[in-house]
C-alpha atoms as a PDB file:
ATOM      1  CA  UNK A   1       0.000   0.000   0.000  1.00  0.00           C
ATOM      2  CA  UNK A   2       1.287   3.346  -0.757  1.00  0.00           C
ATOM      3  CA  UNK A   3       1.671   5.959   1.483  1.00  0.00           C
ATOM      4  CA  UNK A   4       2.484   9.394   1.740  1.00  0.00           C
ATOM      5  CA  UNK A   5       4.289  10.781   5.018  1.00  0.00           C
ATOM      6  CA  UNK A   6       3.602  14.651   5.871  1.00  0.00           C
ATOM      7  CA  UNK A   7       5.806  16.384   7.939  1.00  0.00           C
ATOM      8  CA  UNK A   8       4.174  18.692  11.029  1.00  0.00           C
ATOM      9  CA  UNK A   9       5.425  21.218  13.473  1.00  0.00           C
ATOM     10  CA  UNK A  10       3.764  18.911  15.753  1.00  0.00           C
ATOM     11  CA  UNK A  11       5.907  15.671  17.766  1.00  0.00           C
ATOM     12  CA  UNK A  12       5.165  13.300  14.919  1.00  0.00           C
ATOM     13  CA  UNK A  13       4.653  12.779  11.640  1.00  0.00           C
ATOM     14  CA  UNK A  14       1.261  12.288   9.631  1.00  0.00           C
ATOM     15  CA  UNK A  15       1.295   9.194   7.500  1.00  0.00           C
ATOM     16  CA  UNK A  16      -1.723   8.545   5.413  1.00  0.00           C
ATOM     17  CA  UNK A  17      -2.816   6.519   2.214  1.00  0.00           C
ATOM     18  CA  UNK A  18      -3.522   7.421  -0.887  1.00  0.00           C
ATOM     19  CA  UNK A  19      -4.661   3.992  -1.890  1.00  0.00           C
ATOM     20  CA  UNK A  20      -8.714   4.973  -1.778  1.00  0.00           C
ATOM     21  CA  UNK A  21      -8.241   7.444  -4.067  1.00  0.00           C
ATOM     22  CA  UNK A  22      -9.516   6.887  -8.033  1.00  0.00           C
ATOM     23  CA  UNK A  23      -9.131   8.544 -11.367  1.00  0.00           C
ATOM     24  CA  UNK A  24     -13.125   8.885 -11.431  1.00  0.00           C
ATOM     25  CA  UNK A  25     -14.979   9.428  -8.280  1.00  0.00           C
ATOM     26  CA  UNK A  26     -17.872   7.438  -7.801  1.00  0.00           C
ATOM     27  CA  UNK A  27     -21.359   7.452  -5.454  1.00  0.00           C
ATOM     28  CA  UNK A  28     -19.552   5.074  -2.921  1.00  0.00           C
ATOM     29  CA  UNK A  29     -16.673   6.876  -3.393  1.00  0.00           C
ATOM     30  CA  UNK A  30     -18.497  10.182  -1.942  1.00  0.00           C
ATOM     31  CA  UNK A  31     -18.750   8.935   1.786  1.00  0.00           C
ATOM     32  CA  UNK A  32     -16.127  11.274   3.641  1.00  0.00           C
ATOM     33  CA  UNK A  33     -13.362   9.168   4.771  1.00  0.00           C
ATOM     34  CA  UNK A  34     -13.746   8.412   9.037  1.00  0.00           C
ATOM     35  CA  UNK A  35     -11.259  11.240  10.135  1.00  0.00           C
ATOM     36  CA  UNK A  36     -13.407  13.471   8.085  1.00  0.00           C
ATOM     37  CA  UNK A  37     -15.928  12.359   8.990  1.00  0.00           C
ATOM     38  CA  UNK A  38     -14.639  12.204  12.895  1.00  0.00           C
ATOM     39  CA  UNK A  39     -13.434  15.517  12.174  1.00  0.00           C
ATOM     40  CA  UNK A  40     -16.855  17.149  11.171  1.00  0.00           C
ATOM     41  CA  UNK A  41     -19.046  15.561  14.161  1.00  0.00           C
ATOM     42  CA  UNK A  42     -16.853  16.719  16.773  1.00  0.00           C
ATOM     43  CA  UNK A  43     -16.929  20.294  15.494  1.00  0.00           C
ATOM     44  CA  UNK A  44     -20.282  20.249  15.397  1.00  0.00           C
ATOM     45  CA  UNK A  45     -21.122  19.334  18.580  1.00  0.00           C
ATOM     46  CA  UNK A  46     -18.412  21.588  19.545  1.00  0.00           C
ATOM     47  CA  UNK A  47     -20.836  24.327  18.294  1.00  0.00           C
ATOM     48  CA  UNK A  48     -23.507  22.694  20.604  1.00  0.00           C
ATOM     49  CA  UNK A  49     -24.997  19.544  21.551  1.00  0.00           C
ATOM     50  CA  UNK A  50     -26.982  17.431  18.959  1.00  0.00           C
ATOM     51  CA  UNK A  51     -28.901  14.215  18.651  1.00  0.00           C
ATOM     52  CA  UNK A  52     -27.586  12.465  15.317  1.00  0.00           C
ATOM     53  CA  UNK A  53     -30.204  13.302  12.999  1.00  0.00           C
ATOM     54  CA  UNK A  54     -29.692  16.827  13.496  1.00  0.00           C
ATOM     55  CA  UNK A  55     -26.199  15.927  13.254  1.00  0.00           C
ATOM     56  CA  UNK A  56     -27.008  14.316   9.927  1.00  0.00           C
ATOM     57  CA  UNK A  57     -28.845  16.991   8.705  1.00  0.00           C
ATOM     58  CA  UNK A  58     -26.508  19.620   9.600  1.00  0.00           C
ATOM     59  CA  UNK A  59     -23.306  17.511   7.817  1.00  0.00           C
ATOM     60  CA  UNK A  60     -25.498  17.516   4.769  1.00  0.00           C
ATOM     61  CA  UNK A  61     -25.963  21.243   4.884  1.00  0.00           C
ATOM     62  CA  UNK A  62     -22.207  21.582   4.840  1.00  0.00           C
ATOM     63  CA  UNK A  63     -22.375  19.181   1.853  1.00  0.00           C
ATOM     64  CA  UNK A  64     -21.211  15.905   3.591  1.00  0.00           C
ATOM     65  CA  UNK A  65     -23.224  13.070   2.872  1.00  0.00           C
ATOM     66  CA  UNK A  66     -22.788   9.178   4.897  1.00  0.00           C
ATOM     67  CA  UNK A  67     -24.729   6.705   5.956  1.00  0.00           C
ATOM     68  CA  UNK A  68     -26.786   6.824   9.355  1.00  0.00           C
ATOM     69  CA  UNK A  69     -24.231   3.349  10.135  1.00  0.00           C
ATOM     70  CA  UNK A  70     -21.214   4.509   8.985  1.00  0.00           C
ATOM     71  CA  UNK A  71     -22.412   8.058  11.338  1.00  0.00           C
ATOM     72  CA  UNK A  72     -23.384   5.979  14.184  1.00  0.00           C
ATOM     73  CA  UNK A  73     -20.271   3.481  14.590  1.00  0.00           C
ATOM     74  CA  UNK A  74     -18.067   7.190  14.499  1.00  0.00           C
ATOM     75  CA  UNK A  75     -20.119   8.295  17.012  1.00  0.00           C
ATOM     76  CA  UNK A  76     -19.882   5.218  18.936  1.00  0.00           C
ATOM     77  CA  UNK A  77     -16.365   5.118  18.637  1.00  0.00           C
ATOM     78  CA  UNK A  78     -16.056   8.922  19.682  1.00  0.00           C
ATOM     79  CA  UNK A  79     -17.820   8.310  22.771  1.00  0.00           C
ATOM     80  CA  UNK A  80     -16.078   5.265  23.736  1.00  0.00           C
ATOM     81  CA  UNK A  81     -12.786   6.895  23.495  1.00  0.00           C
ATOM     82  CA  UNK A  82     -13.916   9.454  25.363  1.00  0.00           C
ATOM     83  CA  UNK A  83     -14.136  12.040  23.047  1.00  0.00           C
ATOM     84  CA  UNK A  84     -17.913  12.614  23.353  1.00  0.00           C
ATOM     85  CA  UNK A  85     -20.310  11.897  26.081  1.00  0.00           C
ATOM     86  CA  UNK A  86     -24.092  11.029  25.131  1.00  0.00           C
ATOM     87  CA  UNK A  87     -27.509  11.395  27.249  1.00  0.00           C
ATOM     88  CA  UNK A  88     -31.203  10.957  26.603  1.00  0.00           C
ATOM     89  CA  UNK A  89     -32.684  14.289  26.264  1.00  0.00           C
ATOM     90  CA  UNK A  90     -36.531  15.121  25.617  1.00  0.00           C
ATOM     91  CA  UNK A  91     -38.153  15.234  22.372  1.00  0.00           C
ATOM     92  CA  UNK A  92     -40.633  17.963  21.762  1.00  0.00           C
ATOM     93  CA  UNK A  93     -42.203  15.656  19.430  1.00  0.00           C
ATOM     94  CA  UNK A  94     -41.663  11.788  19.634  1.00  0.00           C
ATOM     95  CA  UNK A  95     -39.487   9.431  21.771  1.00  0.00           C
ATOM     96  CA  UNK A  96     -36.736  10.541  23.780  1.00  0.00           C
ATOM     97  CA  UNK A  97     -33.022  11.075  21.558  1.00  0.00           C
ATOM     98  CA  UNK A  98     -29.648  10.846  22.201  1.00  0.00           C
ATOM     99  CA  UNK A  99     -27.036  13.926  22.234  1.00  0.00           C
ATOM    100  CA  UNK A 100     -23.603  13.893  21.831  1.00  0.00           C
ATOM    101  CA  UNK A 101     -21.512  16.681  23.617  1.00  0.00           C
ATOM    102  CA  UNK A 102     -17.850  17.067  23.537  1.00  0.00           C
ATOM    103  CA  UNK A 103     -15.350  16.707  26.049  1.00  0.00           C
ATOM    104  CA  UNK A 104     -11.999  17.835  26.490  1.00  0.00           C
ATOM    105  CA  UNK A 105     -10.559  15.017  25.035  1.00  0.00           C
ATOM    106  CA  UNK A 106     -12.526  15.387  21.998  1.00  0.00           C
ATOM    107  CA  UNK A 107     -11.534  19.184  21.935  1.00  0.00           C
ATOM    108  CA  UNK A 108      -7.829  17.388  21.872  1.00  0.00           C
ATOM    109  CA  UNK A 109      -8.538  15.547  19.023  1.00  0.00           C
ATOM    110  CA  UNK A 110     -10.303  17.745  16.727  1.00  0.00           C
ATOM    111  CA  UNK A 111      -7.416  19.748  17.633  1.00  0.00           C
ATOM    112  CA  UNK A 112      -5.013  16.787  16.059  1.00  0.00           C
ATOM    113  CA  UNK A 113      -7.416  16.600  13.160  1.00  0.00           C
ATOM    114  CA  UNK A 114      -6.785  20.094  12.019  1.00  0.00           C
ATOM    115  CA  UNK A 115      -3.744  19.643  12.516  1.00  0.00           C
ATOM    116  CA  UNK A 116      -3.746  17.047  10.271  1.00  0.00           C
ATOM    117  CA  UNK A 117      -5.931  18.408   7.646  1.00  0.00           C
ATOM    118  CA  UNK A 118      -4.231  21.184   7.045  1.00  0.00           C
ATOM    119  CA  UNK A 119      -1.120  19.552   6.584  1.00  0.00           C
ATOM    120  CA  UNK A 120      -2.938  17.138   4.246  1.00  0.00           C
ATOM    121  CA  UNK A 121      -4.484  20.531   2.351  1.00  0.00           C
ATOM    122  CA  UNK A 122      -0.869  21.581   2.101  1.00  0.00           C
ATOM    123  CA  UNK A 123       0.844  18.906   0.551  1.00  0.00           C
ATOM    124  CA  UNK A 124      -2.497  18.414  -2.010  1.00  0.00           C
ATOM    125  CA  UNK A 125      -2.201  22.216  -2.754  1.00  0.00           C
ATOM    126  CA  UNK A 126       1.436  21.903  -2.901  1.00  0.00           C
ATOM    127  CA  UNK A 127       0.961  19.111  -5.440  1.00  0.00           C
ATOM    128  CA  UNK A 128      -1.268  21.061  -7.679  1.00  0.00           C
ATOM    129  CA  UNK A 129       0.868  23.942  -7.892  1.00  0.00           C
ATOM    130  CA  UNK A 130       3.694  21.590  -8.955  1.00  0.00           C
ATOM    131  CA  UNK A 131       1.388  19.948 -11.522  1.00  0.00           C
ATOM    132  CA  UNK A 132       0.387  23.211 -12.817  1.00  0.00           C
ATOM    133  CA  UNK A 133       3.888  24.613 -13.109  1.00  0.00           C
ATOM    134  CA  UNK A 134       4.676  21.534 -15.142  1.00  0.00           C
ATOM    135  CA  UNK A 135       1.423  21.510 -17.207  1.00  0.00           C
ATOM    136  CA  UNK A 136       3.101  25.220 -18.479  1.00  0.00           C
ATOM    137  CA  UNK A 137       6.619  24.294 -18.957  1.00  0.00           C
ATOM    138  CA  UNK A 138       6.028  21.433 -20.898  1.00  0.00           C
ATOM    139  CA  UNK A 139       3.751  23.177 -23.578  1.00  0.00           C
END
């Protein structure tokens, strides 16, 4: 499997894969990989705290589209690491839902994720720019 290994100003390197990615995108090939995806539910219920179908709704408002599953087992995970806590909360209309709230440990790692994503942004941008100078001085 390849991989490409970013350097940070942080203790340790980033390593990720490049081995999902495809010359054409497809539907499956949509769903926002799980540190996106990680990344996006913990700011949002940074922001405030949310039962998942709100959380749903709002991650398709910022054009981020998964499966309720896929959503779940992050949130699952999240929680059981300790990044999020969860309690039953009222419904103004219908059964009682679950909310997710962060905790400092999830503060932490959406911290790290930035981190990370912005070094991934970086080296993609730093790609392109490389790409483009070549596109130019081979023509």
């Amino acid at each position: 499997m390849s991989q490409l290994v970013l350097a940070t100003s942080g203790s340790s390197p980033v390593t990720h894969s490049w081995e999902h990615l495809s010359a054409a995108p497809t539907m499956a090939s949509r769903q926002p990989s799980r540190a996106l995806l990680t990344a996006w539910l913990l700011l949002l219920f940074e922001r405030q705290p949310a039962h998942g179908y709100e959380l749903r709704r709002q991650l398709e408002a910022h054009g981020v589209s998964t499966e309720p599953a896929a959503m779940y087992r992050v949130l699952r995970k999240l929680e059981g690491d300790g990044c999020a806590t969860s309690s039953w909360a009222k419904s103004v209309s219908g059964p009682r839902r679950r909310q997710y709230e962060l905790t400092t440990q999830g503060r932490r790692e959406l911290d790290e994720l930035v981190a990370t994503l912005t070094a991934t942004h970086d080296a993609h941008a730093a790609f392109l720019q490389a790409h483009q100078r070549a596109l130019r001085e081979s023509r």
